[in-house]
C-alpha atoms as a PDB file:
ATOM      1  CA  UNK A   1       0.000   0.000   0.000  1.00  0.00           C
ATOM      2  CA  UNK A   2       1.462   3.584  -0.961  1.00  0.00           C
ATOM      3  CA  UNK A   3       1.015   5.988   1.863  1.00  0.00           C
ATOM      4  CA  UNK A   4       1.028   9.874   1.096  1.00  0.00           C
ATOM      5  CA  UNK A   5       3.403  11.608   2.641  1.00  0.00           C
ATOM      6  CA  UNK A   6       2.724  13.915   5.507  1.00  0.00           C
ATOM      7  CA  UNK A   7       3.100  16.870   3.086  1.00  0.00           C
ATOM      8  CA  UNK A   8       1.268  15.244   0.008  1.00  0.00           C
ATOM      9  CA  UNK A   9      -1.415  14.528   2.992  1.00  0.00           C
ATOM     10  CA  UNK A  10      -1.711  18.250   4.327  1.00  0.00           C
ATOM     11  CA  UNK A  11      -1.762  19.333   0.535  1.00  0.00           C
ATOM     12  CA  UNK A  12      -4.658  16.866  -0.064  1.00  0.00           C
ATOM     13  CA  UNK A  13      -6.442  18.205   3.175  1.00  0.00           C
ATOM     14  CA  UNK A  14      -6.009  21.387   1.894  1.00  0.00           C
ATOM     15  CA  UNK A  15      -7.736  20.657  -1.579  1.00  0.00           C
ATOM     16  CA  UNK A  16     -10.493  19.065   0.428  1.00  0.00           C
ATOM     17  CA  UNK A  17     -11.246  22.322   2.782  1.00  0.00           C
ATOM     18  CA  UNK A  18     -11.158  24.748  -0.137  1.00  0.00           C
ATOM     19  CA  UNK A  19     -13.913  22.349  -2.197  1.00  0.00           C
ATOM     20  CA  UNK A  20     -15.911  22.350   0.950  1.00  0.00           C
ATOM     21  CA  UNK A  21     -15.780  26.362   1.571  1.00  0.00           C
ATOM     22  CA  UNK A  22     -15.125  27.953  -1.671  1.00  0.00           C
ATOM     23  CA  UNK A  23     -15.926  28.010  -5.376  1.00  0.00           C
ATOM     24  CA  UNK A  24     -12.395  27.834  -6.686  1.00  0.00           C
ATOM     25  CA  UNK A  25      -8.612  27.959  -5.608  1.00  0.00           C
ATOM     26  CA  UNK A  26      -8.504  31.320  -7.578  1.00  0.00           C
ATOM     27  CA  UNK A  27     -11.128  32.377  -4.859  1.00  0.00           C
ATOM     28  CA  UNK A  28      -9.721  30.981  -1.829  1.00  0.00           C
ATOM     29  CA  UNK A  29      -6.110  32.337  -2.444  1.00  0.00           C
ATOM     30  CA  UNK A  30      -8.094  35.324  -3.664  1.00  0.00           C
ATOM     31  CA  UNK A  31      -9.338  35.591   0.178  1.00  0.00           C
ATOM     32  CA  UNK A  32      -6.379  33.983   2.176  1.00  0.00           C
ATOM     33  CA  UNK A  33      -4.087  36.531   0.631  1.00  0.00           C
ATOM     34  CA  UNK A  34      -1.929  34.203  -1.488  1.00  0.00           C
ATOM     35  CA  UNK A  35      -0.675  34.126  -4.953  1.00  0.00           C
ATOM     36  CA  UNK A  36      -2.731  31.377  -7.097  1.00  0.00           C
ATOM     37  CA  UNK A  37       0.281  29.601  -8.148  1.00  0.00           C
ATOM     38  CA  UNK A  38       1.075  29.148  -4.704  1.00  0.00           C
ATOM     39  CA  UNK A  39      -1.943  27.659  -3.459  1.00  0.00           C
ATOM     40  CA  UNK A  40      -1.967  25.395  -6.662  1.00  0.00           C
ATOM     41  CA  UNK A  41       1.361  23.329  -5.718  1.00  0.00           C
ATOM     42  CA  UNK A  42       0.080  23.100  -2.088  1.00  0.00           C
ATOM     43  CA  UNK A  43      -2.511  21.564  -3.390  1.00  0.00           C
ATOM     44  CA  UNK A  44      -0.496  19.289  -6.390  1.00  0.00           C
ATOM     45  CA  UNK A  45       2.689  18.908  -4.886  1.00  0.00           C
ATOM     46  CA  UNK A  46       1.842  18.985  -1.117  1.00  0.00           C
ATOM     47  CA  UNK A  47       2.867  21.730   2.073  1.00  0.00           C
ATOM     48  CA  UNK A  48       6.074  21.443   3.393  1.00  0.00           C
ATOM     49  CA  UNK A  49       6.438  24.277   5.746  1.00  0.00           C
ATOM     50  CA  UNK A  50       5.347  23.554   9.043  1.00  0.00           C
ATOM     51  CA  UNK A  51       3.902  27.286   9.719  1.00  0.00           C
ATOM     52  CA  UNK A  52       1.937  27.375   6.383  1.00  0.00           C
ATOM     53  CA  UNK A  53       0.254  24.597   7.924  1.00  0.00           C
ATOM     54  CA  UNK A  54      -0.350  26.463  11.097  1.00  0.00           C
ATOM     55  CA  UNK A  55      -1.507  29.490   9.252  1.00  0.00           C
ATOM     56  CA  UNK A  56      -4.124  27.141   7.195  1.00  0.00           C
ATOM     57  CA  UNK A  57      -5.601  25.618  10.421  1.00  0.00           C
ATOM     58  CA  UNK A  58      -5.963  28.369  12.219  1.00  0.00           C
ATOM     59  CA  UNK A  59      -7.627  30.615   8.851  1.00  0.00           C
ATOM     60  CA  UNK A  60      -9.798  27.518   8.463  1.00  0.00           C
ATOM     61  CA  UNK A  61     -10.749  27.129  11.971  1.00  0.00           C
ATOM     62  CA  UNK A  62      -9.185  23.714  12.134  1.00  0.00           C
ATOM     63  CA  UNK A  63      -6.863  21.634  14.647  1.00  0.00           C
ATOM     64  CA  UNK A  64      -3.467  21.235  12.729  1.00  0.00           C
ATOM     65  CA  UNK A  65      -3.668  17.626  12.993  1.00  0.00           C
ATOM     66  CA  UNK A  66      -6.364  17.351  10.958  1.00  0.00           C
ATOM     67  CA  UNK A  67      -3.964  18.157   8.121  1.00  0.00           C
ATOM     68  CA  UNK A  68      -2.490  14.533   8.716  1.00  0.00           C
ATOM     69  CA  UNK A  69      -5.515  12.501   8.734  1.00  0.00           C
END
């Protein structure tokens, strides 16, 4: 079995909180403050920096282990 790695896991957690609270990632980066691009290989090629991930959870309202589940 191929297990995602912790940051392909946050990136996929990611993807699934924006389709749950916004229209698009253009919108969501749009209202987070960051550049589309940016959001875009969070989502595709996963978050590797621990504080990102602490900034998400917190701007979502979510515990940061949820990122991992």
């Amino acid at each position: 079995m191929n297990k995602l790695s912790p940051q392909m896991q946050a990136g996929q957690r990611l993807r699934e909180l924006i389709a749950e609270n916004f229209d698009s990632q253009e919108e969501f980066a749009y209202e987070f403050g960051a550049d589309v691009r940016t959001i875009s290989r969070y989502v595709n090629q996963g978050i590797n920096k621990v504080d990102v991930i602490y900034e998400l959870a917190d701007w979502f309202g979510v515990e940061f282990k949820s990122f991992f589940s």
